[in-house]
Structure formats: structure tokens, C-alpha cells
PDB file of N, CA and C in Angstrom:
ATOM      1  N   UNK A   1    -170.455  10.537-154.586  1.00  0.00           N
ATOM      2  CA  UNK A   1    -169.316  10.410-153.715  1.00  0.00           C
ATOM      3  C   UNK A   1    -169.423   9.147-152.859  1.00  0.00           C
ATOM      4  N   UNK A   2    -170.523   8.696-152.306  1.00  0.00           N
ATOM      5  CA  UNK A   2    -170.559   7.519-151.737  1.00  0.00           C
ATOM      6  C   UNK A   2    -170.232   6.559-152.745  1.00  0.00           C
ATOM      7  N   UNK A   3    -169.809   6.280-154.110  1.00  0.00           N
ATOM      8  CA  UNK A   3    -169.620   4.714-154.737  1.00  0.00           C
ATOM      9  C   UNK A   3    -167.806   5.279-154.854  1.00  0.00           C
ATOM     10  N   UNK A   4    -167.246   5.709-154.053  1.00  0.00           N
ATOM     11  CA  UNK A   4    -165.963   6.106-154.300  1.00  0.00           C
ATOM     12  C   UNK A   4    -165.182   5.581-153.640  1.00  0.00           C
ATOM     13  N   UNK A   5    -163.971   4.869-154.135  1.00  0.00           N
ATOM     14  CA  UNK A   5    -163.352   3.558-153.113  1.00  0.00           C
ATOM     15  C   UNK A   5    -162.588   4.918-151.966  1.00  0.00           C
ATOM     16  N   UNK A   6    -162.066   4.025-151.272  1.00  0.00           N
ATOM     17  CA  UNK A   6    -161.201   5.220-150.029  1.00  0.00           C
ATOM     18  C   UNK A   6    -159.903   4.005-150.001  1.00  0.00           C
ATOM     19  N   UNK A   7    -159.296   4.478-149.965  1.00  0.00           N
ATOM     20  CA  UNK A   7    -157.724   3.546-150.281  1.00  0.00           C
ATOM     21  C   UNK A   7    -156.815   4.297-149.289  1.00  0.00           C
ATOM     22  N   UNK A   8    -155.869   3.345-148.437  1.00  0.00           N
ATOM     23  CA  UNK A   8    -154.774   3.235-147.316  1.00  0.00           C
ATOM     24  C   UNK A   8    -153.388   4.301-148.276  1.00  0.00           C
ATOM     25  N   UNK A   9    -152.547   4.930-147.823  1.00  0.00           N
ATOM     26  CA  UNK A   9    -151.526   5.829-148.678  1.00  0.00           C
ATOM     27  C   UNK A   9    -150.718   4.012-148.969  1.00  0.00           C
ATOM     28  N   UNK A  10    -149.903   4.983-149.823  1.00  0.00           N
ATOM     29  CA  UNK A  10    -148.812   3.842-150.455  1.00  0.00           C
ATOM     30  C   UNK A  10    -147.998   3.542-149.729  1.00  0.00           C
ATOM     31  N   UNK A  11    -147.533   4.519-149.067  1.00  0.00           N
ATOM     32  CA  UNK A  11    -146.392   4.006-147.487  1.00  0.00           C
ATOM     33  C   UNK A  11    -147.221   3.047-146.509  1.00  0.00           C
ATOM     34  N   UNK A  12    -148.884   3.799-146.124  1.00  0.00           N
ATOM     35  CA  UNK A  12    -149.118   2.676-145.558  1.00  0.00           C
ATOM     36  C   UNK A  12    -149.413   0.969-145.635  1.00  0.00           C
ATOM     37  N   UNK A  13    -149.543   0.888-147.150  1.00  0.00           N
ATOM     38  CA  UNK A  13    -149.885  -0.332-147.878  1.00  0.00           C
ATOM     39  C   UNK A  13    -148.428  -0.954-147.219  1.00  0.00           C
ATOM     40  N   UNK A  14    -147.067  -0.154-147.924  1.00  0.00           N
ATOM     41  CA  UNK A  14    -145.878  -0.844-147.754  1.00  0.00           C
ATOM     42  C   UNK A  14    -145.677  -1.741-146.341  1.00  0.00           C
ATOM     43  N   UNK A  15    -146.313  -0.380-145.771  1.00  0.00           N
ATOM     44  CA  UNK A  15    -145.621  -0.650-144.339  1.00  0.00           C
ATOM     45  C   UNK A  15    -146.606  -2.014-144.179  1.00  0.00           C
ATOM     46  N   UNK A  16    -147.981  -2.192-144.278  1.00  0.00           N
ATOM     47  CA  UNK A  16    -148.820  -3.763-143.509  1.00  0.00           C
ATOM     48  C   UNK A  16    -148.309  -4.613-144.577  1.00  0.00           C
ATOM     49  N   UNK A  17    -147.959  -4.592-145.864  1.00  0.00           N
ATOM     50  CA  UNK A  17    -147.789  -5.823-146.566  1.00  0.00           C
ATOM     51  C   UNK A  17    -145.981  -5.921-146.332  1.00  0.00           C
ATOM     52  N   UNK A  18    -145.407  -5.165-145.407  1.00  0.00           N
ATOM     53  CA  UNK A  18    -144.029  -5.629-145.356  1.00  0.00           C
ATOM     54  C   UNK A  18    -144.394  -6.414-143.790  1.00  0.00           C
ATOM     55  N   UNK A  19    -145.300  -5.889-142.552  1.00  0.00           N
ATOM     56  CA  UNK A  19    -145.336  -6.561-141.560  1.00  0.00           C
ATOM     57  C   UNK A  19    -145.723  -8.094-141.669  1.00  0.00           C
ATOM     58  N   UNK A  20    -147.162  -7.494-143.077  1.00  0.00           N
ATOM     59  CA  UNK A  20    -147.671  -9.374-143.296  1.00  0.00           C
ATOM     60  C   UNK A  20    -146.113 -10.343-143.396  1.00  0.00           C
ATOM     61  N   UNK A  21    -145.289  -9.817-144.491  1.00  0.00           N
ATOM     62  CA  UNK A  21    -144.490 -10.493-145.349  1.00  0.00           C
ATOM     63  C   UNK A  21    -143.431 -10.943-144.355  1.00  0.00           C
ATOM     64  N   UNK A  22    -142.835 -10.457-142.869  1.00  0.00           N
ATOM     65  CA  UNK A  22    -142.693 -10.566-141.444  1.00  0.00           C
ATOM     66  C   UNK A  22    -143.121 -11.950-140.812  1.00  0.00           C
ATOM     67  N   UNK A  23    -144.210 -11.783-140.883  1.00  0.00           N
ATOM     68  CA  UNK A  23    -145.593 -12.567-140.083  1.00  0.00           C
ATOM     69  C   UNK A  23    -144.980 -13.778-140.146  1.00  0.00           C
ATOM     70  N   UNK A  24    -145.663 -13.933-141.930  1.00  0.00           N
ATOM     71  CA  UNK A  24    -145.549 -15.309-142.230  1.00  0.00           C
ATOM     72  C   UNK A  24    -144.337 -15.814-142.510  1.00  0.00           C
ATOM     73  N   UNK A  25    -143.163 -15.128-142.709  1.00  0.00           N
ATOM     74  CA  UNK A  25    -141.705 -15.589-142.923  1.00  0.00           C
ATOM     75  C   UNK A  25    -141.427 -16.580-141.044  1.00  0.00           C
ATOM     76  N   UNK A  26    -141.630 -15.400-140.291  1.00  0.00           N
ATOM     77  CA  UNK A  26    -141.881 -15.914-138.979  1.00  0.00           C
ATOM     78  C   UNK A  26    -142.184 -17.000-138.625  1.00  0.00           C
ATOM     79  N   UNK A  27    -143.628 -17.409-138.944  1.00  0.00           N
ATOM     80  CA  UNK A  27    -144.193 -18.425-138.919  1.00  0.00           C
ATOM     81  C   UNK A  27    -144.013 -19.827-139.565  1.00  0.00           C
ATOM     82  N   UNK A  28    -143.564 -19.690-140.541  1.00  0.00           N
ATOM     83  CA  UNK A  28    -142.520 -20.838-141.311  1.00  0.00           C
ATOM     84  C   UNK A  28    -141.508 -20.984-140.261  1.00  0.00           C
ATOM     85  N   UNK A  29    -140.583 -20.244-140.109  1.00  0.00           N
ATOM     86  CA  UNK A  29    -139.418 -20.654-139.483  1.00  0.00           C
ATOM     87  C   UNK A  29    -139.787 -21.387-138.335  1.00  0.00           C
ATOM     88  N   UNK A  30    -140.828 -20.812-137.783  1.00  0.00           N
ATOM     89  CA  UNK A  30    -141.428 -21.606-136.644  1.00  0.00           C
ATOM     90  C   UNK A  30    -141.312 -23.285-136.705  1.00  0.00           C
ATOM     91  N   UNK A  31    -142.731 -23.261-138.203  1.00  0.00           N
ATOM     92  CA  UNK A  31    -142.915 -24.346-138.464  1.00  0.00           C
ATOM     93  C   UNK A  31    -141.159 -25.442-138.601  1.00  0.00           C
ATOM     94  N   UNK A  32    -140.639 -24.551-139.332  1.00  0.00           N
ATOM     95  CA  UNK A  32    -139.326 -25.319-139.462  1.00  0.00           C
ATOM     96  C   UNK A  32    -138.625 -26.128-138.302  1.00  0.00           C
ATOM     97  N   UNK A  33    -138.924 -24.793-137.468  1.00  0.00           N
ATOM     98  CA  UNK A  33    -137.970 -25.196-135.971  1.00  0.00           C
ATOM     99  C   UNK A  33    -138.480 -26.270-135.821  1.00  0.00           C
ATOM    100  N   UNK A  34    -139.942 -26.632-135.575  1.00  0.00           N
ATOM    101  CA  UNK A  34    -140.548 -27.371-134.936  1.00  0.00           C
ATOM    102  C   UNK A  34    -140.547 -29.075-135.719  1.00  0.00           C
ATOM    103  N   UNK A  35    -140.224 -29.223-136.510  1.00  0.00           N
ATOM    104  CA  UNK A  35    -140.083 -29.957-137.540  1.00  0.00           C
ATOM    105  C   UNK A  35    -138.491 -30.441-137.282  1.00  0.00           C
ATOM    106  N   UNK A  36    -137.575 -29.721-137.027  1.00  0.00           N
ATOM    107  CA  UNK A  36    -136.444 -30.226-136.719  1.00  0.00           C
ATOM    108  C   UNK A  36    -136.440 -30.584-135.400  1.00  0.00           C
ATOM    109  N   UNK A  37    -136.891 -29.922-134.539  1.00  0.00           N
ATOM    110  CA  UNK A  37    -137.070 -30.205-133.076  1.00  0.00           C
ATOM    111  C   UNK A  37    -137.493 -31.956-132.728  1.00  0.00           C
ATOM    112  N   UNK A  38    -138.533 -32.031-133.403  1.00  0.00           N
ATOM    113  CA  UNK A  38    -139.525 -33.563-133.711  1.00  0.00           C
ATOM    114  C   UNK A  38    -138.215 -34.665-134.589  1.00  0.00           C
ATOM    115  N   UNK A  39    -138.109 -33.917-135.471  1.00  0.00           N
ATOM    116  CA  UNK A  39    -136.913 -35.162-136.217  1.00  0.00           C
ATOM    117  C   UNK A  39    -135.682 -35.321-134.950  1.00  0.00           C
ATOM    118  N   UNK A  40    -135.418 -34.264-134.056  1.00  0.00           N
ATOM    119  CA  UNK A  40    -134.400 -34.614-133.149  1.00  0.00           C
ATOM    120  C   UNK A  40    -134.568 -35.609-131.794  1.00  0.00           C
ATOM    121  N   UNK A  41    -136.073 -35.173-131.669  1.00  0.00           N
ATOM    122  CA  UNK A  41    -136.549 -35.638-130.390  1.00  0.00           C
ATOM    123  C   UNK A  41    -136.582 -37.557-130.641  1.00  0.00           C
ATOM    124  N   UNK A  42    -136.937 -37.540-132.017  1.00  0.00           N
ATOM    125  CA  UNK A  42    -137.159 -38.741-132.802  1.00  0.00           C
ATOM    126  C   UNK A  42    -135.644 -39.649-132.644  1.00  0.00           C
ATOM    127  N   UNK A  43    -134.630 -38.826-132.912  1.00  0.00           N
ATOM    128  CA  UNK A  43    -133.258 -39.459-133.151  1.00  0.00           C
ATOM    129  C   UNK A  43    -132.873 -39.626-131.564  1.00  0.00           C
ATOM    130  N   UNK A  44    -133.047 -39.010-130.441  1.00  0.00           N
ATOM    131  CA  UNK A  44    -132.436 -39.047-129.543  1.00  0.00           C
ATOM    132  C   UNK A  44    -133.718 -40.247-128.680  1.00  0.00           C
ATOM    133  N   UNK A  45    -134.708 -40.836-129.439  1.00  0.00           N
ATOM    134  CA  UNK A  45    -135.840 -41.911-128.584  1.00  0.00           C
ATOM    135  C   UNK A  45    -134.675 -43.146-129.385  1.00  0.00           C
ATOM    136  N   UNK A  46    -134.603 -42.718-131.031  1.00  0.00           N
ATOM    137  CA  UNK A  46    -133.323 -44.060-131.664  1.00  0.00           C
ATOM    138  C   UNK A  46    -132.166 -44.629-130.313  1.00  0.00           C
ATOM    139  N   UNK A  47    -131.533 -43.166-130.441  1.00  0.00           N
ATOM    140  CA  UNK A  47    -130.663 -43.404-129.422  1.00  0.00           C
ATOM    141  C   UNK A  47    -130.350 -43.645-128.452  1.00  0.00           C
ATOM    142  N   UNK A  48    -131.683 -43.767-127.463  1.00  0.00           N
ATOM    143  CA  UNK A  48    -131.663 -44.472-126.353  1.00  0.00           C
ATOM    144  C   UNK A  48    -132.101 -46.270-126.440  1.00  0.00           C
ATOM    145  N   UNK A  49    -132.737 -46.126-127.695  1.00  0.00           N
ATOM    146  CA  UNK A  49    -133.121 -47.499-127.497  1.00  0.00           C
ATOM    147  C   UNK A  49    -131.435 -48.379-128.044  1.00  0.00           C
ATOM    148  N   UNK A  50    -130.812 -47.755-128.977  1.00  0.00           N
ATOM    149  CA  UNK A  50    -129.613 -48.718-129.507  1.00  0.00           C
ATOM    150  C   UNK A  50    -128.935 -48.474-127.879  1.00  0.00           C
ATOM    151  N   UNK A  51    -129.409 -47.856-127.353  1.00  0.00           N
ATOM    152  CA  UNK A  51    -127.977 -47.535-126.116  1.00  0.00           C
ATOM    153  C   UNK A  51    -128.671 -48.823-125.153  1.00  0.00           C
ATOM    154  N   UNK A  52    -129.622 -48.773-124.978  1.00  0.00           N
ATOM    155  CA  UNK A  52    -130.722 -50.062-124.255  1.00  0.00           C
ATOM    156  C   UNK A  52    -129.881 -51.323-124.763  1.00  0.00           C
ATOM    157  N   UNK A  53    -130.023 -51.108-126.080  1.00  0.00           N
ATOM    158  CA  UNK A  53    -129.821 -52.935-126.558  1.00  0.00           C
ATOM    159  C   UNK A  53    -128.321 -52.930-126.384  1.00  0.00           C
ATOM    160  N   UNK A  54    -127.297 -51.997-126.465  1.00  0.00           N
ATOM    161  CA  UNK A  54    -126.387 -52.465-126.477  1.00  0.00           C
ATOM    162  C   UNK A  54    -125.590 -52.954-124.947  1.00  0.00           C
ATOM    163  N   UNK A  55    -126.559 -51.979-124.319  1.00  0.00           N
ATOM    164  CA  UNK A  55    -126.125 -52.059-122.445  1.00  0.00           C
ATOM    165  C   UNK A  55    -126.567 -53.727-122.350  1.00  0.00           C
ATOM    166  N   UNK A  56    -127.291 -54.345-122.833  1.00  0.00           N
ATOM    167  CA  UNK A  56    -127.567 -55.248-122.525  1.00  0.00           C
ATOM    168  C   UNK A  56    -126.518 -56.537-123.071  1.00  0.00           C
ATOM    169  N   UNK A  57    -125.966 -56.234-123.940  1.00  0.00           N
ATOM    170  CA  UNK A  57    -125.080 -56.989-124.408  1.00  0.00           C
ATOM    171  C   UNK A  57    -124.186 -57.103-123.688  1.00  0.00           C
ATOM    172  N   UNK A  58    -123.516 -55.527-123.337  1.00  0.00           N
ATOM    173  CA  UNK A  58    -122.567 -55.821-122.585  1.00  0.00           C
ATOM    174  C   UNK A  58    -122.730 -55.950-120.913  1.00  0.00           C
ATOM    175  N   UNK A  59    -123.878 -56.259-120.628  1.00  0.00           N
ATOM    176  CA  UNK A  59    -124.576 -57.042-119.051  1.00  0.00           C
ATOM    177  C   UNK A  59    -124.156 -58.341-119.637  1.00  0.00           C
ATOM    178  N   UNK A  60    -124.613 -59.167-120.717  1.00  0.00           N
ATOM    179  CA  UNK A  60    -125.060 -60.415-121.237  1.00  0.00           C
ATOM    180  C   UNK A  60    -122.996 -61.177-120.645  1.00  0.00           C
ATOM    181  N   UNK A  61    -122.497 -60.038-121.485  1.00  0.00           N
ATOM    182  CA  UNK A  61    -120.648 -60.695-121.538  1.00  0.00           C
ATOM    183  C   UNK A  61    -119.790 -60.113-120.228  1.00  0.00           C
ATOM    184  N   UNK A  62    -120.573 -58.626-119.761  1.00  0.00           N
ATOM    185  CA  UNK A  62    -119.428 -58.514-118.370  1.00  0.00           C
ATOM    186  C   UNK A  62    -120.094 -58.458-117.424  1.00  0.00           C
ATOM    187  N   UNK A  63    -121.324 -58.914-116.885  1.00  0.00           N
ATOM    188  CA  UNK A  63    -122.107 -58.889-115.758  1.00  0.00           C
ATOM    189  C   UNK A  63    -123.245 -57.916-115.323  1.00  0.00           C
ATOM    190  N   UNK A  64    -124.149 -57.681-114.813  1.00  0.00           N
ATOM    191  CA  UNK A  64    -124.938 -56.820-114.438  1.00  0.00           C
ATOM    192  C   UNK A  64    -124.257 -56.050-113.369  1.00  0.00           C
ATOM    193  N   UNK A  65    -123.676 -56.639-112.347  1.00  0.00           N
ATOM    194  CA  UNK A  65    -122.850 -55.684-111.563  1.00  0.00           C
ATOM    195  C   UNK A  65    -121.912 -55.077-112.418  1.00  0.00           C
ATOM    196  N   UNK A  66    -121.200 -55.112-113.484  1.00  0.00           N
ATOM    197  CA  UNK A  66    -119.875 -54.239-114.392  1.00  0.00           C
ATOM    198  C   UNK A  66    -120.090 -52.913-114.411  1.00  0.00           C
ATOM    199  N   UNK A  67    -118.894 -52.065-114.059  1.00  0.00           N
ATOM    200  CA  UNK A  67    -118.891 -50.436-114.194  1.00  0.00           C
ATOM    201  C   UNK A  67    -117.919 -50.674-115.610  1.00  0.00           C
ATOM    202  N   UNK A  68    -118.081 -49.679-116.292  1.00  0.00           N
ATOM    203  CA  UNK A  68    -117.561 -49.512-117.695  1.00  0.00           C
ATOM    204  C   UNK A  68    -117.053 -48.078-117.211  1.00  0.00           C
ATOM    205  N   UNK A  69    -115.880 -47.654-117.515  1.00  0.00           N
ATOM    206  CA  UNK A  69    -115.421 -46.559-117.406  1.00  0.00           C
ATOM    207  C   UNK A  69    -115.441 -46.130-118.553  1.00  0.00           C
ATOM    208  N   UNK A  70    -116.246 -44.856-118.838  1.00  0.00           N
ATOM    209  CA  UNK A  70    -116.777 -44.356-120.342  1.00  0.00           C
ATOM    210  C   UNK A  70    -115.177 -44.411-121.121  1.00  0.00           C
ATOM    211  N   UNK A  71    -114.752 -43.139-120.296  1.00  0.00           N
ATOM    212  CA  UNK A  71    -113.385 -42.775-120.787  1.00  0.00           C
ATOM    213  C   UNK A  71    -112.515 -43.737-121.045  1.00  0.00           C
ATOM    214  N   UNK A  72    -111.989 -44.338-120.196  1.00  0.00           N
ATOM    215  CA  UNK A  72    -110.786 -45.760-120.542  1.00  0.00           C
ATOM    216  C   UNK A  72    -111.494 -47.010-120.730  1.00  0.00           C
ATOM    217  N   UNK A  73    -112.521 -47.473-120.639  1.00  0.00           N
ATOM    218  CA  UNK A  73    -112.729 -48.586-120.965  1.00  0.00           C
ATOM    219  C   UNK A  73    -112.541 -50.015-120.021  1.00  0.00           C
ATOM    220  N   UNK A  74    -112.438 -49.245-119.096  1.00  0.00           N
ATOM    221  CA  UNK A  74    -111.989 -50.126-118.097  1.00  0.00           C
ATOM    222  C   UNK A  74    -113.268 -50.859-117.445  1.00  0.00           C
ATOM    223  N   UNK A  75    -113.250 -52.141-117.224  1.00  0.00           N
ATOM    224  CA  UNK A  75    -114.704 -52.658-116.736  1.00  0.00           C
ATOM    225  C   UNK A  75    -113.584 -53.627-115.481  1.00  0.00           C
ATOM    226  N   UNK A  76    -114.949 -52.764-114.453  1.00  0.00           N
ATOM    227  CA  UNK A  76    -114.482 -53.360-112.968  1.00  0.00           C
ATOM    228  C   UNK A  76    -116.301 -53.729-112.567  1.00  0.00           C
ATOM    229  N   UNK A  77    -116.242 -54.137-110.942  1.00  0.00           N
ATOM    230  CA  UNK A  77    -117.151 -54.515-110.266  1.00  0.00           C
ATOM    231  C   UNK A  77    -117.965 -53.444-110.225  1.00  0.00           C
ATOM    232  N   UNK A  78    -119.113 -53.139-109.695  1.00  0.00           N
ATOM    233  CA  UNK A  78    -119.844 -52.626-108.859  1.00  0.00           C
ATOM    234  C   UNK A  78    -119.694 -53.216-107.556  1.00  0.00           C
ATOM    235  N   UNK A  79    -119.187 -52.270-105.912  1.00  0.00           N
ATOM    236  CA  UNK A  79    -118.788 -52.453-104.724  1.00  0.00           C
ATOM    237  C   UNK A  79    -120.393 -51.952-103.732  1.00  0.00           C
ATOM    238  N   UNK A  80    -120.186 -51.875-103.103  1.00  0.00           N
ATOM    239  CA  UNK A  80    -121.029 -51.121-101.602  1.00  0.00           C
ATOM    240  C   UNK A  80    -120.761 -49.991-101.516  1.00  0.00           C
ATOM    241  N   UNK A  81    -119.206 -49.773-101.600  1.00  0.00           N
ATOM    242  CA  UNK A  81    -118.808 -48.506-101.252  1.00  0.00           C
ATOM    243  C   UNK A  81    -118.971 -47.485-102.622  1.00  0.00           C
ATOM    244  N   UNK A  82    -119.205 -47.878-104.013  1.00  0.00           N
ATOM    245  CA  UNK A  82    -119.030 -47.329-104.981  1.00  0.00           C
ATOM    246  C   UNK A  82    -119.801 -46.292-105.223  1.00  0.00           C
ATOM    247  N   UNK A  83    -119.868 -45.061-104.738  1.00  0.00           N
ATOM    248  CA  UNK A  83    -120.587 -43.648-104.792  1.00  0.00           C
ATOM    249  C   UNK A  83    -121.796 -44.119-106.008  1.00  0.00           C
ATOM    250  N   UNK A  84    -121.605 -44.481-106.662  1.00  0.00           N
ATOM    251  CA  UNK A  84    -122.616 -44.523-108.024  1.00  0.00           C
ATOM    252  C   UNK A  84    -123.653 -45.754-107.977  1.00  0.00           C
ATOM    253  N   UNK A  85    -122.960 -46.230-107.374  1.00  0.00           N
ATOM    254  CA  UNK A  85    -123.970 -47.734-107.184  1.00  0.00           C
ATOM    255  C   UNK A  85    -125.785 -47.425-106.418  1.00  0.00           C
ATOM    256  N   UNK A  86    -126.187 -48.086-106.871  1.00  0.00           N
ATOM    257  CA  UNK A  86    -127.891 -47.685-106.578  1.00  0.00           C
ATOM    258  C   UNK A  86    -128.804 -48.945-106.373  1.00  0.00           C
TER     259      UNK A  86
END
């Protein structure tokens, strides 16, 4: 009787190889997230630098003092009084 295997029931097998099968599905997605997270973090360092070079262009043609109004497009001074000015 001691060389006699002792084996888990069949429900319980189901039940740990469905938690494993859980686990690691889990853990991928993780990995995934994290992988898109990095490719985003990556695109938004792109995007500050084209936003860098292009601010500079338009310093180069409308001045370093110029406010650009996102919305209309309107390029005026920077004032004293201009709430935003720094």
C-alpha cells in the first residue's frame, strides 16, 4: 500500500487546472497592457518633442512673446495683464 499513487478527485484537478488556466491568461493580459502602455508612453515622448520643434518655428515667424489661440488661430501679443503670461 505504500507504492500506491494518491491522486486529487477529478473536480478537484478541474477546478486548479481551470484557476492555473485563469492565472496565466491574467498574466498575459497584463503583460499586454503593459506593452501597450510603453508603446503609448513612447508616442506621447514623439509627441511632445514634434510639438517642441514645431513651437519653435512658430516663435522663429511670430515671436516669442505670440499667444496662438488654439481654437481660432488667432496670434496676438503676450501683455502684463494677460492671466496666462508667466
Amino acid at each position: 500500500m505504500e507504492n500506491e499513487k494518491l491522486f486529487v478527485t477529478q473536480d478537484e484537478l478541474a477546478t486548479i487546472q481551470g484557476m492555473n488556466t485563469e492565472f496565466s491568461k491574467s498574466k498575459m493580459a497584463l503583460g499586454d497592457m503593459e506593452l501597450q502602455k510603453q508603446g503609448l508612453l513612447k508616442h506621447i515622448d514623439n509627441l511632445k518633442k514634434d510639438f517642441a520643434d514645431h513651437e519653435q518655428l512658430l516663435i522663429a515667424k511670430y515671436g516669442k512673446d505670440s499667444v496662438i489661440n488654439i481654437q481660432t488661430g488667432e496670434v496676438s501679443q503676450k501683455t502684463e495683464a494677460d492671466p496666462n503670461s508667466k
